[in-house]
Protein backbone atom coordinates (compact mmCIF):
# COMPACT_ATOMS: atom_id res chain seq x y z
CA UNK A 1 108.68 24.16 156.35
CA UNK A 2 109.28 25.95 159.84
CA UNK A 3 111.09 23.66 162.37
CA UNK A 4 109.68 23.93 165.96
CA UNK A 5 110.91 22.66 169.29
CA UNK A 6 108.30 22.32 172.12
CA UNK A 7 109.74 22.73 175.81
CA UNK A 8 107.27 21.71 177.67
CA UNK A 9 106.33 19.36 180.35
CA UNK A 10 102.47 19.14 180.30
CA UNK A 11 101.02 16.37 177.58
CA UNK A 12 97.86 18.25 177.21
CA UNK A 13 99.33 21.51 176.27
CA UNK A 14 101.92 19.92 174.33
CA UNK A 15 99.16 17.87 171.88
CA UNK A 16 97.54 21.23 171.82
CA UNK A 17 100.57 22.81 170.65
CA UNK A 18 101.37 20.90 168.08
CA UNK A 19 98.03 20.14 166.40
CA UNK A 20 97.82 23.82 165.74
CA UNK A 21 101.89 24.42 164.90
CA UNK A 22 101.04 21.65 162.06
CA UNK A 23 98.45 23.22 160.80
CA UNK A 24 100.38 26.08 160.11
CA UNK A 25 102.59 22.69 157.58
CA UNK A 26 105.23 23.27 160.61
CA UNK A 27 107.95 20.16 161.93
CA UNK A 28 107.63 19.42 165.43
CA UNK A 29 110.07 19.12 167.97
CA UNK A 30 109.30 17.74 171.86
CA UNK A 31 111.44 17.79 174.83
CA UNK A 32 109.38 17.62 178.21
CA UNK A 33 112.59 19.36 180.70
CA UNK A 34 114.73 22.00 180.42
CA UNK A 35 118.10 19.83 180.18
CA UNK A 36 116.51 18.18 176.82
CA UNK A 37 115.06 20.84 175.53
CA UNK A 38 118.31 22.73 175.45
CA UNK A 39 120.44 19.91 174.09
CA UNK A 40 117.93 19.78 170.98
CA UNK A 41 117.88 23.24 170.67
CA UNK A 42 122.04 23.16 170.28
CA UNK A 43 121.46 20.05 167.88
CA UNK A 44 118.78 21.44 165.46
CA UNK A 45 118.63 24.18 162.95
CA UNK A 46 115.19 25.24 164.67
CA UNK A 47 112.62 28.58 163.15
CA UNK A 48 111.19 28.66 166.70
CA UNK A 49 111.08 27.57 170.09
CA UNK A 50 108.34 27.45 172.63
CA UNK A 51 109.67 26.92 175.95
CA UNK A 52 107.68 26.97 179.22
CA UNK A 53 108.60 28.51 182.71
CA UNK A 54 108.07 26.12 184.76
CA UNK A 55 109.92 22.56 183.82
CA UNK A 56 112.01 19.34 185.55
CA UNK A 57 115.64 19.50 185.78
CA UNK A 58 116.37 22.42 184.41
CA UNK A 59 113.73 25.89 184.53
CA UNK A 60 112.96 27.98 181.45
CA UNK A 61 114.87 30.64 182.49
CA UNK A 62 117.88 28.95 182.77
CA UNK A 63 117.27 26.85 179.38
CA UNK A 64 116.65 30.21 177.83
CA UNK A 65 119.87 31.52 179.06
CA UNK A 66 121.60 28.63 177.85
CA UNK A 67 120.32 28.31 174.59
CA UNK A 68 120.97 32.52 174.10
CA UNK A 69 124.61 31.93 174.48
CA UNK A 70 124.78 30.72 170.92
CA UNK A 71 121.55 30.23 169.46
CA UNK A 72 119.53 32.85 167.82
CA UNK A 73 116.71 31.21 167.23
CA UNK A 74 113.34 32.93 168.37
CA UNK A 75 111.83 31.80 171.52
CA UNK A 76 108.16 32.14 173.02
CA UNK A 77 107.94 31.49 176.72
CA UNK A 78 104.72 30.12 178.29
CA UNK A 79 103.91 31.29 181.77
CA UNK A 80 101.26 30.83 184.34
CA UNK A 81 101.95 33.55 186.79
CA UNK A 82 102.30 37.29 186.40
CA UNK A 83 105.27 37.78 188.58
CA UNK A 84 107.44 35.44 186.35
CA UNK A 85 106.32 37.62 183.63
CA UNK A 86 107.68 40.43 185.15
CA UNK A 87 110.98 38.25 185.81
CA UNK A 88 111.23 37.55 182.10
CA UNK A 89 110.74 40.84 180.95
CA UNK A 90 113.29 42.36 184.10
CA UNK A 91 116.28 39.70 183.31
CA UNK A 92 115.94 40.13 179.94
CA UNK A 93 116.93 36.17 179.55
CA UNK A 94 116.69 36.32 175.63
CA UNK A 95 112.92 35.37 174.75
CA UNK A 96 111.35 37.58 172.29
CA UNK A 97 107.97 36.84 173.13
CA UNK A 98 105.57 35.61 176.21
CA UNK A 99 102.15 34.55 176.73
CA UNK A 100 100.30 33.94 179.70
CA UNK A 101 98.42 30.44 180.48
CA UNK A 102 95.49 29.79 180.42
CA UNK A 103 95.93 31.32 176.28
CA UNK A 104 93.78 31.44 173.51
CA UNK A 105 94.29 29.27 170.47
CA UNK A 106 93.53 32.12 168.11
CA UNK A 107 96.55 34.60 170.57
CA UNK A 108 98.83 31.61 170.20
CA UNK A 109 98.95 31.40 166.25
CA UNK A 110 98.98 34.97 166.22
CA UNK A 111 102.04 35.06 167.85
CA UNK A 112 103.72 32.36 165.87
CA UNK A 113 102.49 33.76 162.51
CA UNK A 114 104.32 37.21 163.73
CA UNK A 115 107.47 35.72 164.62
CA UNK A 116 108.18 34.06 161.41
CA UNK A 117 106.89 37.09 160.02
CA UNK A 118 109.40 39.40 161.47
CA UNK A 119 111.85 36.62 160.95
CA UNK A 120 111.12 36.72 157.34
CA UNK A 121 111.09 40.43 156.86
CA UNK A 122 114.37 40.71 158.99
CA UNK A 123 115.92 38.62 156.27
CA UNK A 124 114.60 40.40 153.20
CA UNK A 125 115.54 43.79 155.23
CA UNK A 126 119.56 42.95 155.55
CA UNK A 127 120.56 42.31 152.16
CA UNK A 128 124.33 42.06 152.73
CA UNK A 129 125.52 38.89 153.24
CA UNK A 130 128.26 39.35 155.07
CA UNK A 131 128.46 38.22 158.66
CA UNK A 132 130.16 40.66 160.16
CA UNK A 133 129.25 44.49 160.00
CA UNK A 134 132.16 47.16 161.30
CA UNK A 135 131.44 51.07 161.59
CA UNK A 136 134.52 53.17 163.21
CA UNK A 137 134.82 51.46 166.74
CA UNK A 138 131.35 49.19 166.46
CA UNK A 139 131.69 45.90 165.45
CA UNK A 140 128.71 43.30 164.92
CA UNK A 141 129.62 39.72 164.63
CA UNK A 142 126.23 38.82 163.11
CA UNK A 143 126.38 34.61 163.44
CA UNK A 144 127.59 34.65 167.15
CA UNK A 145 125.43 37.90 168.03
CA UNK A 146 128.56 39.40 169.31
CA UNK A 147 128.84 43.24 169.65
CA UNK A 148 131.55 44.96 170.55
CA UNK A 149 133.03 49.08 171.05
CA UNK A 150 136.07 49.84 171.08
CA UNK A 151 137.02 46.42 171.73
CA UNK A 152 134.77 46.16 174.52
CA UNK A 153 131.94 43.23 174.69
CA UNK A 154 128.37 45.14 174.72
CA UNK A 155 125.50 42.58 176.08
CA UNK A 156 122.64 43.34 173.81
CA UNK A 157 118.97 41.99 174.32
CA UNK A 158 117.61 40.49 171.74
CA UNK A 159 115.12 43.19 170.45
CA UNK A 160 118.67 45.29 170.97
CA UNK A 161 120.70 43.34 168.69
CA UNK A 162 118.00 43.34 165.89
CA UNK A 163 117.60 46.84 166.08
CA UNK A 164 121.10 47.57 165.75
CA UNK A 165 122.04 44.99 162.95
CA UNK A 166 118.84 45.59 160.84
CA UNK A 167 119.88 49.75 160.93
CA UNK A 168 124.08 49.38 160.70
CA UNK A 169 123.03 46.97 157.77
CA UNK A 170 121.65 50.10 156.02
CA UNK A 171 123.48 53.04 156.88
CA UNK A 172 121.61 56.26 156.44
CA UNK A 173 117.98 54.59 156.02
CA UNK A 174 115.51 56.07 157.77
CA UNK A 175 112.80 53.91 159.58
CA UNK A 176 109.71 55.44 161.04
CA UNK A 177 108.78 53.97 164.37
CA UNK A 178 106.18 51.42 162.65
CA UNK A 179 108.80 50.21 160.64
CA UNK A 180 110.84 48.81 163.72
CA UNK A 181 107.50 48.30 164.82
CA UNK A 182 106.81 45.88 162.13
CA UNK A 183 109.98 44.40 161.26
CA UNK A 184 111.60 43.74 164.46
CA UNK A 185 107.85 43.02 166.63
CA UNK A 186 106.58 41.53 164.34
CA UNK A 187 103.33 43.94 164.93
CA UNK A 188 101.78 45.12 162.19
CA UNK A 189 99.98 48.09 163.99
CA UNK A 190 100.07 51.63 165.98
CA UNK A 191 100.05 51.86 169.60
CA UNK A 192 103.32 50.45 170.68
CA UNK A 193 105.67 53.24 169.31
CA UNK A 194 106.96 53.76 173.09
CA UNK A 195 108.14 50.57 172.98
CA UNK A 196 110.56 51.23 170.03
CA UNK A 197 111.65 54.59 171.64
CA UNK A 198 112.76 52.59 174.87
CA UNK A 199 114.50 50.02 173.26
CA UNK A 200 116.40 53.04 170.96
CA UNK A 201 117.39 54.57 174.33
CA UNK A 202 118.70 51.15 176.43
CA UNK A 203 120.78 50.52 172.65
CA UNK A 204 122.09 53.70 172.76
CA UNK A 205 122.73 53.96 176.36
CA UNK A 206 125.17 50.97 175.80
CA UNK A 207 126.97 51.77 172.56
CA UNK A 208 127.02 55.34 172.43
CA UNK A 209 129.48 57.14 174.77
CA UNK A 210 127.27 60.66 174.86
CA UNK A 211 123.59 60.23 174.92
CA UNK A 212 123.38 63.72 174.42
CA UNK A 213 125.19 63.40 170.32
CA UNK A 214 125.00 60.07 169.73
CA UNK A 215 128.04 58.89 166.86
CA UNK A 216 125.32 55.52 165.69
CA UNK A 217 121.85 55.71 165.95
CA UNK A 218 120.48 58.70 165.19
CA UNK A 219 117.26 60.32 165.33
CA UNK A 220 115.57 61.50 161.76
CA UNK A 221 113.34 64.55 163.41
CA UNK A 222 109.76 63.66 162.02
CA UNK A 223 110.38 60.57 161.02
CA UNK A 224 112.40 57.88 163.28
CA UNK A 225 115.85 57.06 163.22
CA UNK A 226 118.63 56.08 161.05
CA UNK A 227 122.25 54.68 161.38
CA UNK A 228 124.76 56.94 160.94
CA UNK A 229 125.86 56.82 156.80
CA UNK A 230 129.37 58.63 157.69
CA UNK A 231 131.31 56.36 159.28
């Protein structure tokens, strides 16, 4: 059974919520402010956590920054206004999805469905155990989500991090751009490719030290891209 905290200071939306998150046999968590919300989220081994924009005492953004610093648990964030989309997406606080109020039942479960989807998949897809994950200077400190090159802390997004510990978890694999697609979106369709190609670049912008022959991630011409097997 999927544990799932609830940040969120409307009663309405919050019954809503949770009717449908137990129908889908999940446990539900509730915290109506940010300052509560974040404490359970540090006290619980959560599956998911939907946390609103706009909340008492302490904002989403800021309770999604908090909870990022050593939680990795997946977050939704409900918004009612475009520009705080845009100020989600821009600060990159951590969440790894968004939807806009007023929102559809039916887009709501979707989304929920596809993050424990891609949760599940990321799982199955990074079969060694260990916790850590070292190639030449890169090293990947997979339970605190802690990269580092060359002894030097790299700040990865979320969508980053996944991408780079799914691929340095099989060196030399090849995934298409539906596979990343897929396993780290969650989206189980084409259309969104670009998306996967921008996150590539911002990884490699930060880990790599020539763009132009990059030593990790690698492109696979006609195919996607791969980690790199020979280091």
């Amino acid at each position: 059974m999927n544990k799932v905290l609830i940040i969120e200071d409307d009663p309405g939306i919050i019954d809503l919520l949770e009717i449908h998150l137990k129908d889908l046999s999940c446990e539900v968590l509730k915290a109506m402010d940010g300052v509560k919300g974040v404490q359970l989220a540090k006290d619980e081994n959560l599956d998911l956590i939907i946390l609103d924009i706009s909340l008492p005492l302490m904002d989403g953004i800021e309770a999604c920054q908090k909870i990022r610093m050593n939680q990795t648990t997946p977050i939704i964030m409900l918004t009612a206004k475009s520009e705080e989309i845009d100020r989600v997406l821009g600060l990159e606080v951590g969440a790894d999805d968004y939807i806009t109020k007023p929102f559809s039942v039916r887009e709501f479960i979707a989304r929920v469905k596809a993050i424990f989807r891609r949760t599940k998949l990321i799982q199955e897809s990074i079969s060694d155990n260990s916790a850590f994950l070292s190639h030449d200077e890169l090293f990947i400190d997979i339970d605190k989500r802690k990269v580092e090159v060359s002894g030097n802390r790299i700040d990865l997004s979320p969508k980053e991090f996944e991408l780079l510990t799914l691929m340095a978890s099989h060196p030399g694999k090849s995934y298409t751009r539906s596979d990343l697609l897929k396993l780290i979106w969650g989206y189980d369709f084409e259309g969104y490719e670009h998306t996967v190609n921008s996150h590539i670049n911002r990884l490699r912008a930060k880990i790599e030290t020539d763009m132009a022959e990059p030593k990790y991630i690698l492109t696979t011409w006609g195919v996607g891209y791969k980690f790199n097997e020979e280091l």
